[in-house]
N, C-alpha and C. Protein backbone atom coordinates (compact mmCIF):
# COMPACT_ATOMS: atom_id res chain seq x y z
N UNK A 1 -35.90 -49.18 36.28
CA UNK A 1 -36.58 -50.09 35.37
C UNK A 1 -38.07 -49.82 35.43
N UNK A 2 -38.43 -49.64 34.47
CA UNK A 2 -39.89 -49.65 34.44
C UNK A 2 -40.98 -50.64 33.43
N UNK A 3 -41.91 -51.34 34.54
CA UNK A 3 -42.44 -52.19 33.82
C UNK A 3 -43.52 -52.05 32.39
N UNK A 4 -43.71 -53.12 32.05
CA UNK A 4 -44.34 -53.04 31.16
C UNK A 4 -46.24 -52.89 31.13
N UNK A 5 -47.36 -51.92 30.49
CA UNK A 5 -48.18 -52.23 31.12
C UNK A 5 -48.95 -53.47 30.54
N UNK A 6 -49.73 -53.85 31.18
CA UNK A 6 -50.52 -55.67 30.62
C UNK A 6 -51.69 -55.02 30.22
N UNK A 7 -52.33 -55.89 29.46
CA UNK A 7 -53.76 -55.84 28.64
C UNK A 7 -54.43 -56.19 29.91
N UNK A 8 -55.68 -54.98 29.64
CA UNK A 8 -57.04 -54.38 30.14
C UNK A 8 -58.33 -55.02 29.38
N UNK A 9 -59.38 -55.16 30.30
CA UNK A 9 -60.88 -55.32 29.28
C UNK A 9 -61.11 -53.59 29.02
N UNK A 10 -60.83 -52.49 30.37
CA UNK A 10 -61.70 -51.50 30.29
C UNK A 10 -60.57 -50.82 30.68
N UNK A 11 -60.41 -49.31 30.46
CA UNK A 11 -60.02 -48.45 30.23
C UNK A 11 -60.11 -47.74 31.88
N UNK A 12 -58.78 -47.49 32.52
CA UNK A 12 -59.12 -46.51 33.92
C UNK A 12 -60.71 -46.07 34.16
N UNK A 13 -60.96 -45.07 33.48
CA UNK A 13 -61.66 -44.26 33.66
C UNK A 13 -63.28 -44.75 33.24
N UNK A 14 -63.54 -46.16 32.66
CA UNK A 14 -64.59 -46.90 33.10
C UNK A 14 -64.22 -47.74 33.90
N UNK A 15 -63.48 -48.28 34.34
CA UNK A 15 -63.53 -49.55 35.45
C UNK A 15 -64.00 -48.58 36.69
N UNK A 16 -63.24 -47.28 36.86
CA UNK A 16 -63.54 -46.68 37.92
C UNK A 16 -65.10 -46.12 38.02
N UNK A 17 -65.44 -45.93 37.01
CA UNK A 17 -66.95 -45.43 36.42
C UNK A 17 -68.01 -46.80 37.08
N UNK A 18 -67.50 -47.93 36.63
CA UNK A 18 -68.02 -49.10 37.40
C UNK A 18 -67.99 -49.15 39.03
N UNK A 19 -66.54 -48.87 39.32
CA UNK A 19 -66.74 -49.04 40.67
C UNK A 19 -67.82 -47.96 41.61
N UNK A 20 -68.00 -46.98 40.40
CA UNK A 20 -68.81 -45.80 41.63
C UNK A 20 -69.78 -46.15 41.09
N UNK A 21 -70.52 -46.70 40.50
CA UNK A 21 -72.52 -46.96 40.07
C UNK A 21 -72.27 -48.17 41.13
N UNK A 22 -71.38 -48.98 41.63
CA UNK A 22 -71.57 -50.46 41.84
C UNK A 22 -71.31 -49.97 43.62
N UNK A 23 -71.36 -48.71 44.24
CA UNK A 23 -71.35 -48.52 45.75
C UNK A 23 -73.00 -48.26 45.93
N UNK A 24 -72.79 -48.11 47.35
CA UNK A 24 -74.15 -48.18 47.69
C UNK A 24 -74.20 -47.03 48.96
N UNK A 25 -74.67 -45.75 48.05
CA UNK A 25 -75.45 -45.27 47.38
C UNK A 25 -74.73 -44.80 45.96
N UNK A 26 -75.35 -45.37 44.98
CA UNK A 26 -74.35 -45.02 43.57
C UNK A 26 -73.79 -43.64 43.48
N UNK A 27 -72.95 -43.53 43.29
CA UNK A 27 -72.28 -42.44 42.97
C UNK A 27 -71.90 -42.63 41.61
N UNK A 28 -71.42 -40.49 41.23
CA UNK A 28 -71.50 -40.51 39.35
C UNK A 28 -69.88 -40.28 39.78
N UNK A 29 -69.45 -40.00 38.24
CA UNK A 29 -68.15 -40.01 38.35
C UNK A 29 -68.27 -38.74 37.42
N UNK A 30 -67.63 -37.38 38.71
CA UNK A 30 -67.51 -36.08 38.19
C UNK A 30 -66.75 -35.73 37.17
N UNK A 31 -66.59 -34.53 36.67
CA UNK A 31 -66.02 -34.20 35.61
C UNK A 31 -64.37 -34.44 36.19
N UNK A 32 -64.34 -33.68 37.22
CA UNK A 32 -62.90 -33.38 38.04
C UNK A 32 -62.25 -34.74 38.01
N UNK A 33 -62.80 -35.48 38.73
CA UNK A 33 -62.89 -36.98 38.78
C UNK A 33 -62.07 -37.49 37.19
N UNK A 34 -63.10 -37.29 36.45
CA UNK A 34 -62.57 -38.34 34.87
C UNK A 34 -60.71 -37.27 34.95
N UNK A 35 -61.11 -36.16 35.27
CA UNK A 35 -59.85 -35.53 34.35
C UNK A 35 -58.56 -35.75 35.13
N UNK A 36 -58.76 -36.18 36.57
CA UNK A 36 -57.97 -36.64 37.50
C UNK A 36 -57.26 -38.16 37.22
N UNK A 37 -58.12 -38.91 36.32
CA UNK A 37 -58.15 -40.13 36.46
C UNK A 37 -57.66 -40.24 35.01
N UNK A 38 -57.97 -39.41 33.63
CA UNK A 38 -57.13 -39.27 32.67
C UNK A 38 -55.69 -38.55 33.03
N UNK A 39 -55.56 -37.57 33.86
CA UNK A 39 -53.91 -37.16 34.03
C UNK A 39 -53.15 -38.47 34.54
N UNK A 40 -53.63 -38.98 36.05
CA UNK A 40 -52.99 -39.98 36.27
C UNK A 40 -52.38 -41.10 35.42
N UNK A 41 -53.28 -41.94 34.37
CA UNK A 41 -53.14 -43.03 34.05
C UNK A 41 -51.79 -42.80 32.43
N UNK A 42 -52.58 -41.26 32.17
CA UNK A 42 -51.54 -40.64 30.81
C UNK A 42 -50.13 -40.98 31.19
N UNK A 43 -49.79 -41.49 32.04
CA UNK A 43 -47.80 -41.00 32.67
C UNK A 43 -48.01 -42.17 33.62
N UNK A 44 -46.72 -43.01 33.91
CA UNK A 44 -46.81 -44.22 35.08
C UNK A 44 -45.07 -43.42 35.94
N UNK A 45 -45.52 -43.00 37.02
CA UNK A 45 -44.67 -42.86 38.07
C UNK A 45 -45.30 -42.80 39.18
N UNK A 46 -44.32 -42.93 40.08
CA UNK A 46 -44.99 -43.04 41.43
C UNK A 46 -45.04 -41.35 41.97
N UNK A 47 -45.85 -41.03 42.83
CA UNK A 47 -46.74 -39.70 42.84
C UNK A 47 -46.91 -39.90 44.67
N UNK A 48 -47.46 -38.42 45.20
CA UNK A 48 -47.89 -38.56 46.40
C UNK A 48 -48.74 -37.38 46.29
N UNK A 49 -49.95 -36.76 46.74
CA UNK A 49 -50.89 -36.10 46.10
C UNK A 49 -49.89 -34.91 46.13
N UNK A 50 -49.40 -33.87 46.76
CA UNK A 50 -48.80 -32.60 46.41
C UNK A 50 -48.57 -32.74 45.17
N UNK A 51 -47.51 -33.40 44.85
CA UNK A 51 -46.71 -34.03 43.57
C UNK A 51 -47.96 -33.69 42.23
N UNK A 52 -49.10 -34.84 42.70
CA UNK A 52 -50.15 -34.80 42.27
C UNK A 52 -51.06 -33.27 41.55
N UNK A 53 -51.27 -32.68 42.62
CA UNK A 53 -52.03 -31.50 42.64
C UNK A 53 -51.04 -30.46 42.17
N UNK A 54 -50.02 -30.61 42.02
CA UNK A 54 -49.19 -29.51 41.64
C UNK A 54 -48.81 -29.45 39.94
N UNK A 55 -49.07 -31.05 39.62
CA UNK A 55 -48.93 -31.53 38.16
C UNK A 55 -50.35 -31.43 37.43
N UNK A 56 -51.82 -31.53 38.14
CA UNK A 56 -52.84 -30.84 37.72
C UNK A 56 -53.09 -29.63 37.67
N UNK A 57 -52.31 -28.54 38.09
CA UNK A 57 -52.45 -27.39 38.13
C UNK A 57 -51.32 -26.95 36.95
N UNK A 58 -50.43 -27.55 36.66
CA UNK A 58 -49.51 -27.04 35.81
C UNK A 58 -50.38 -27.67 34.58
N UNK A 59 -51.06 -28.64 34.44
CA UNK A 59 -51.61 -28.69 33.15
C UNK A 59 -53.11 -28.12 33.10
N UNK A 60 -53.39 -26.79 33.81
CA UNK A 60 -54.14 -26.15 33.52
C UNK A 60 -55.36 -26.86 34.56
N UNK A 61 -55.34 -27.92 35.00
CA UNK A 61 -57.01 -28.77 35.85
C UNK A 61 -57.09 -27.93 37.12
N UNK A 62 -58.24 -27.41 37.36
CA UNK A 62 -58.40 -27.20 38.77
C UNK A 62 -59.51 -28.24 39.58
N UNK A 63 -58.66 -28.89 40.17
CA UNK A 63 -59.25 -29.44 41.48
C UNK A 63 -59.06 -29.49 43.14
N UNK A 64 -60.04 -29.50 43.68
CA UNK A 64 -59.74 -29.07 45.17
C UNK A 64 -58.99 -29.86 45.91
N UNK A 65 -57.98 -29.60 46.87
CA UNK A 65 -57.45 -30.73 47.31
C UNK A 65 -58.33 -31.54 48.08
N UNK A 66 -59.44 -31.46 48.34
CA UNK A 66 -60.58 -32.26 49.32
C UNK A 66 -60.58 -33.06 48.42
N UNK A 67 -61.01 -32.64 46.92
CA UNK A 67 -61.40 -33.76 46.01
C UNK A 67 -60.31 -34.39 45.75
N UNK A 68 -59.33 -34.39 45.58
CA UNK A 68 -57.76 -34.89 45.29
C UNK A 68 -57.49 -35.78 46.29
N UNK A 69 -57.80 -35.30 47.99
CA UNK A 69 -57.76 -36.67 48.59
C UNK A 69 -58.68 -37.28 48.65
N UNK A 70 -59.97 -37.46 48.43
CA UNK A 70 -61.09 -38.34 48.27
C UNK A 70 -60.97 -39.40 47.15
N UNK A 71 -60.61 -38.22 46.11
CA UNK A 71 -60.59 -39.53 44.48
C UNK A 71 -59.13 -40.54 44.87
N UNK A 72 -58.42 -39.81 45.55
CA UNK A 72 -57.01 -40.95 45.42
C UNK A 72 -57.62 -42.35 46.80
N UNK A 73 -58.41 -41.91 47.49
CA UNK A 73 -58.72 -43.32 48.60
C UNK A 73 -59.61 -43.97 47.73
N UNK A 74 -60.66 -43.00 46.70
CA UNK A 74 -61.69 -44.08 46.05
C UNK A 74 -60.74 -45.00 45.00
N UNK A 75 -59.84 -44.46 43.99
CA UNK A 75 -58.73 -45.17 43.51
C UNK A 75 -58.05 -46.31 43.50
N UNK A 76 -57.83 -45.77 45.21
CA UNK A 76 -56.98 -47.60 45.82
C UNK A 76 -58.31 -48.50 46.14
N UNK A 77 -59.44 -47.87 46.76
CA UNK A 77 -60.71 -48.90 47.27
C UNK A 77 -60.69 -49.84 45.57
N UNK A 78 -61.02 -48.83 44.29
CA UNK A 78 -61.35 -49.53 43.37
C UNK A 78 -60.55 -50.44 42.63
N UNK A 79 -58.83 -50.63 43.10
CA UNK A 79 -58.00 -51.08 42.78
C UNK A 79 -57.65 -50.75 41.28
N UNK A 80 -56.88 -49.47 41.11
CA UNK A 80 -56.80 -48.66 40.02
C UNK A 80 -55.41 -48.30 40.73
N UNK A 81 -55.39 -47.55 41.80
CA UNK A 81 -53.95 -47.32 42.44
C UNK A 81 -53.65 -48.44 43.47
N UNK A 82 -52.65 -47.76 43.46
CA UNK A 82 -51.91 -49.18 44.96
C UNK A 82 -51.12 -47.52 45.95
N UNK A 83 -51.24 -47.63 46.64
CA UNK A 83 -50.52 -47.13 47.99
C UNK A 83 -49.43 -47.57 48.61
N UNK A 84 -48.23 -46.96 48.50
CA UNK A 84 -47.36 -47.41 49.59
C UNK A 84 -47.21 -46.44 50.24
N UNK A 85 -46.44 -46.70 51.51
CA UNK A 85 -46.54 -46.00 53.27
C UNK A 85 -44.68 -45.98 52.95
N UNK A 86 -44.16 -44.57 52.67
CA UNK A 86 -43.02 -44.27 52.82
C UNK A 86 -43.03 -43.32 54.27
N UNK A 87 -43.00 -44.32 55.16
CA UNK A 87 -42.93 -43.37 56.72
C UNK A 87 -43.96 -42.17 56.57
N UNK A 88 -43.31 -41.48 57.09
CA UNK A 88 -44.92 -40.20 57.45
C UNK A 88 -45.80 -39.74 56.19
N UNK A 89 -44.79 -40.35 54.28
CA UNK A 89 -45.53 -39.86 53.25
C UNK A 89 -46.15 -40.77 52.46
N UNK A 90 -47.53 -40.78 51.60
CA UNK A 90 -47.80 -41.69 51.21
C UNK A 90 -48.10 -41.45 49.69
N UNK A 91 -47.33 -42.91 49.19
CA UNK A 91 -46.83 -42.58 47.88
C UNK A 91 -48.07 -43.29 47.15
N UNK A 92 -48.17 -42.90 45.67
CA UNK A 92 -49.62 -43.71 45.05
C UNK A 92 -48.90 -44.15 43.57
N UNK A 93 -49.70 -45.38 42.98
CA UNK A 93 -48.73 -46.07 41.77
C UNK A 93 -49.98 -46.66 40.62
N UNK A 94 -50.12 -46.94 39.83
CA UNK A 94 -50.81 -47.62 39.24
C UNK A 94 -50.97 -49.24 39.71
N UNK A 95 -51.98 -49.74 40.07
CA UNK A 95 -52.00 -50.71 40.40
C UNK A 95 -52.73 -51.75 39.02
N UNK A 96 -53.89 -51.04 38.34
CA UNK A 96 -54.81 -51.48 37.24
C UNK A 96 -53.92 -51.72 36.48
N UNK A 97 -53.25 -51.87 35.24
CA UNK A 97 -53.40 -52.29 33.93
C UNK A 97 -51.78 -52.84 33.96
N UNK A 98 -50.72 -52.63 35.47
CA UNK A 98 -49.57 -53.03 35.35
C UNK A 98 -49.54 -54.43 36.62
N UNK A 99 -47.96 -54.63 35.88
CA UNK A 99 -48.03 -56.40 36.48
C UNK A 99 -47.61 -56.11 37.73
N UNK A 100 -47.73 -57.31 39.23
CA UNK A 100 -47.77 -57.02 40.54
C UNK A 100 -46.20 -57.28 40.10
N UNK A 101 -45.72 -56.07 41.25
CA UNK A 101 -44.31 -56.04 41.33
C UNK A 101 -44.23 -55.14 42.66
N UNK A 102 -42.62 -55.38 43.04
CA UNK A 102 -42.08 -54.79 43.89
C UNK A 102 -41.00 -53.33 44.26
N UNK A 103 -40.83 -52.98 45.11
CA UNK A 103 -40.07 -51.76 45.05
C UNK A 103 -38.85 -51.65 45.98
N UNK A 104 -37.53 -51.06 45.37
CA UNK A 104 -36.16 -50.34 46.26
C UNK A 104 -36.62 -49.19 46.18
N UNK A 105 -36.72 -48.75 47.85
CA UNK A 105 -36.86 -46.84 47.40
C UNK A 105 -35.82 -46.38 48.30
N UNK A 106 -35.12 -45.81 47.76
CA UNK A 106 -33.47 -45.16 48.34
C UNK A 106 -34.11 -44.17 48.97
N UNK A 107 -33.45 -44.20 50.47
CA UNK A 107 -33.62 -43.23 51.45
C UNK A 107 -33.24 -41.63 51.28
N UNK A 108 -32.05 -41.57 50.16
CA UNK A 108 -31.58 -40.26 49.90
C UNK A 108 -31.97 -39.52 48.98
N UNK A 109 -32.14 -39.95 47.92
CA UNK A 109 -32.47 -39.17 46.73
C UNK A 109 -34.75 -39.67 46.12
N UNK A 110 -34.94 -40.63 47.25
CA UNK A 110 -36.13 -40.77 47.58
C UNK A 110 -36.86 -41.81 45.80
N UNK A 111 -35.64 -42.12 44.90
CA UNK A 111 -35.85 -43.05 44.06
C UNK A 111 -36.98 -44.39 44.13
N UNK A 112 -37.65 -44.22 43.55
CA UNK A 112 -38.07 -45.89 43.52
C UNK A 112 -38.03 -46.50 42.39
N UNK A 113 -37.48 -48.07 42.50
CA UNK A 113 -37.31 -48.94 41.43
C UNK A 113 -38.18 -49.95 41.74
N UNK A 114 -38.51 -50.12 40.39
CA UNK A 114 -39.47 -51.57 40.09
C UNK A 114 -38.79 -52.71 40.08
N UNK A 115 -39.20 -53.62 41.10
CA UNK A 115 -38.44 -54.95 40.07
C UNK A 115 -39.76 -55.90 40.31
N UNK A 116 -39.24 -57.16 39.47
CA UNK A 116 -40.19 -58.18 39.56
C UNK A 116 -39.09 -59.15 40.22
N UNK A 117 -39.84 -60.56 40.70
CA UNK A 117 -38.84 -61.63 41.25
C UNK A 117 -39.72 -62.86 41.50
N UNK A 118 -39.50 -64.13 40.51
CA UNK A 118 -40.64 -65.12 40.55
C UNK A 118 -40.17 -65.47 42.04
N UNK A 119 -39.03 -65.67 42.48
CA UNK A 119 -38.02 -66.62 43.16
C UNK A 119 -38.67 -66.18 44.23
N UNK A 120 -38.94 -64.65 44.82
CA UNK A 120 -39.66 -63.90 45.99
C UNK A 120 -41.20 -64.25 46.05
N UNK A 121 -41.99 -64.67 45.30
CA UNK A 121 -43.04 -64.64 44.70
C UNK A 121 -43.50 -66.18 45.21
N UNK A 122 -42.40 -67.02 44.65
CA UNK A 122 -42.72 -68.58 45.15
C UNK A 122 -42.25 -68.80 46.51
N UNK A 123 -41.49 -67.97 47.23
CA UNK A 123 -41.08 -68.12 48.44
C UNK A 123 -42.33 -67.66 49.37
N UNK A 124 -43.35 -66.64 48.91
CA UNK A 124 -44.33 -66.43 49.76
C UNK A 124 -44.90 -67.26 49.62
N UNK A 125 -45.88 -67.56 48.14
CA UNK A 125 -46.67 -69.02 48.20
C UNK A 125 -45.97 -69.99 49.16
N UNK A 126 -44.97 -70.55 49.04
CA UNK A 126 -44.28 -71.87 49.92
C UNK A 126 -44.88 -71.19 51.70
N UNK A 127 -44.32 -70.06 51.72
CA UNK A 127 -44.53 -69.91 53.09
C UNK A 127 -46.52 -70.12 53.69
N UNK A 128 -47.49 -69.29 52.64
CA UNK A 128 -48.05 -69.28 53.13
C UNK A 128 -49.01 -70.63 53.05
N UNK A 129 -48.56 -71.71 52.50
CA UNK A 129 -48.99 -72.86 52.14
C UNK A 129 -48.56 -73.93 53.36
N UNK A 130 -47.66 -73.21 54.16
CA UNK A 130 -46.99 -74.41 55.01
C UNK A 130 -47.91 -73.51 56.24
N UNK A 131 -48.18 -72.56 55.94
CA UNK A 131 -48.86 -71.85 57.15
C UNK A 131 -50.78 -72.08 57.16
N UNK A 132 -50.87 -72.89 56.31
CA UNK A 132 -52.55 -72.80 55.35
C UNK A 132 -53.15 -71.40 56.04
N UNK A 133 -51.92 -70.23 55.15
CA UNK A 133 -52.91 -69.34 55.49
C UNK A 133 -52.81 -68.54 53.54
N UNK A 134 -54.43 -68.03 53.56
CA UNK A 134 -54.84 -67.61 52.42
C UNK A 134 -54.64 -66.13 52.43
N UNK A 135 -53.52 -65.39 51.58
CA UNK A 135 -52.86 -64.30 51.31
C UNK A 135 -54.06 -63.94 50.21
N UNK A 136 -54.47 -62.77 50.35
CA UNK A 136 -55.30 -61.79 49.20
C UNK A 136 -54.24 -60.50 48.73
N UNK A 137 -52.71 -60.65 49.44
CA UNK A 137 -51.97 -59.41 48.69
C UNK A 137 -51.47 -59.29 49.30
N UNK A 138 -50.12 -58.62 48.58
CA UNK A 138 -48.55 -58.06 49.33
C UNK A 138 -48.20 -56.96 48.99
N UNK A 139 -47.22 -56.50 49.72
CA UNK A 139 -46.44 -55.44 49.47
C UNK A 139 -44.67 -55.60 49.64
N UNK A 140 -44.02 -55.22 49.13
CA UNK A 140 -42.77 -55.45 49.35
C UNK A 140 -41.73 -53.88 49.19
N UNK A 141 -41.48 -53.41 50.43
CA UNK A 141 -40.89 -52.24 49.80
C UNK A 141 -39.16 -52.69 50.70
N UNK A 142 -38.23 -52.27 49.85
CA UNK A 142 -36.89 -52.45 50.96
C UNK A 142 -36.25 -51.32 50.60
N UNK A 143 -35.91 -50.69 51.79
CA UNK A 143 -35.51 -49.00 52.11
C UNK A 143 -33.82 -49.17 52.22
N UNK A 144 -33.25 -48.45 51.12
CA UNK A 144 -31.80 -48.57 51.20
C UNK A 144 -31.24 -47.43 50.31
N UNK A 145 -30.10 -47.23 50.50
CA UNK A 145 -29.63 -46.16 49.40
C UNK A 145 -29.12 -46.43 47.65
N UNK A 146 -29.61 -46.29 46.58
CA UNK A 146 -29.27 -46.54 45.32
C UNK A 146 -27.99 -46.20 44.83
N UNK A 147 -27.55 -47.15 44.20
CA UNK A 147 -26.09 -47.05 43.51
C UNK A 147 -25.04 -45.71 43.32
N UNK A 148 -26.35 -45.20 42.62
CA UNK A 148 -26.34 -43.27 42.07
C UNK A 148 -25.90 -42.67 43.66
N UNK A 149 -26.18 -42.74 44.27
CA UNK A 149 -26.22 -42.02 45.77
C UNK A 149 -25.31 -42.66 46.64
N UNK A 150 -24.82 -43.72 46.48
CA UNK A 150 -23.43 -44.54 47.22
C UNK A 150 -22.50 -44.28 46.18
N UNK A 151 -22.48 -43.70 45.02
CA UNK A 151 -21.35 -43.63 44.46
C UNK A 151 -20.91 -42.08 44.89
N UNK A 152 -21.92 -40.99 44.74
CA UNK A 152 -21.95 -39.87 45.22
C UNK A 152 -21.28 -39.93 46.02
N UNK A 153 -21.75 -40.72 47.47
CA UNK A 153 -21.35 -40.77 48.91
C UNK A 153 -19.82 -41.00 48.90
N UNK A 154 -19.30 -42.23 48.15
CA UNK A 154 -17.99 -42.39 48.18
C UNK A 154 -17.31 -41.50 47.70
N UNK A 155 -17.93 -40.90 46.32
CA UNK A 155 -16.68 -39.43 45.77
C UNK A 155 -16.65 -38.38 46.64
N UNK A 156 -17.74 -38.24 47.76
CA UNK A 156 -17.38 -36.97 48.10
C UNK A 156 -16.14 -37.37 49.67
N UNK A 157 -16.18 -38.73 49.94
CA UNK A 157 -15.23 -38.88 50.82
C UNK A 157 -14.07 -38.81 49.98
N UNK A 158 -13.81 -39.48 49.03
CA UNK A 158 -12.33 -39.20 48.62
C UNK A 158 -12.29 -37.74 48.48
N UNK A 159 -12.97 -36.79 47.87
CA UNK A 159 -12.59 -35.59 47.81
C UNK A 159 -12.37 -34.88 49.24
N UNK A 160 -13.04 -35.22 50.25
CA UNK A 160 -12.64 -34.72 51.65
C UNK A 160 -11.27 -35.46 52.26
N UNK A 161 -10.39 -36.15 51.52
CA UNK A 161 -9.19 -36.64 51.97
C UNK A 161 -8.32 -35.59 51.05
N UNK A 162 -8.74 -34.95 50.22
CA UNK A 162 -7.31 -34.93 49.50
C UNK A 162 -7.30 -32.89 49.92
């Protein structure tokens, strides 16, 4: 399932333009930079820089991987990407212009699905309200195998019986 994206004031590639005049010491926002930040936002899947750098190079961009991991930490600082921690790899998503949601990422075929869930959503508020503690953000990832890949799993046992 893939979500829908929500209305923006500004466009990736100025909000991020904002976030680098608005550090201290201002920084510009390089050429490499915009064209990094137009490939990304053109396409919504989840990515991990190889993935990344291998899909800028097939559309002709050359950028260094120094710069590739620098722009993807300035990204999440500017809240444009979101980061999740799939064990030793780390995956990157649009965080800017789409709605907060959650993820199944199947251990086998390394899938991730979007879902949304008010019901999960009001269960944290409740919790962190009985806790008076003030949440600035979540993450929700639950690691299991997808349908596609347990059905696999089961055909290939019946075929090893017969």
């Amino acid at each position: 399932m893939s979500l829908p994206a929500v209305p923006v004031s500004q466009s990736p590639e100025d909000k991020f333009r904002e976030f680098l005049t608005s550090r201290s010491p201002a920084q510009r926002l390089t050429e490499q930079q915009r064209e990094m930040v137009r490939f990304i936002f053109a396409q919504h899947h989840h990515f991990d820089a190889d993935q990344l750098m291998e899909g800028l190079k097939q559309a002709g961009l050359v950028i260094s991987r120094a710069t590739v991991y620098r722009t993807l930490t300035k990204l999440v600082e500017a809240g444009l990407l979101r980061k999740i921690e799939l064990g030793p790899r780390m995956c990157y998503e649009h965080d800017y212009g789409y709605p907060h949601h959650e993820h199944l990422h199947c251990a086998r075929c390394n899938k991730m699905i979007e879902f949304q869930s008010p019901k999960i959503e009001e269960a944290l508020r409740d919790i962190c309200a009985q806790q008076a503690f003030k949440a600035s953000g979540y993450t929700l990832l639950i690691r299991g195998i997808c349908a596609e890949c347990t059905k696999a799993k089961v055909s290939r046992r019946l075929l090893d019986l017969v």
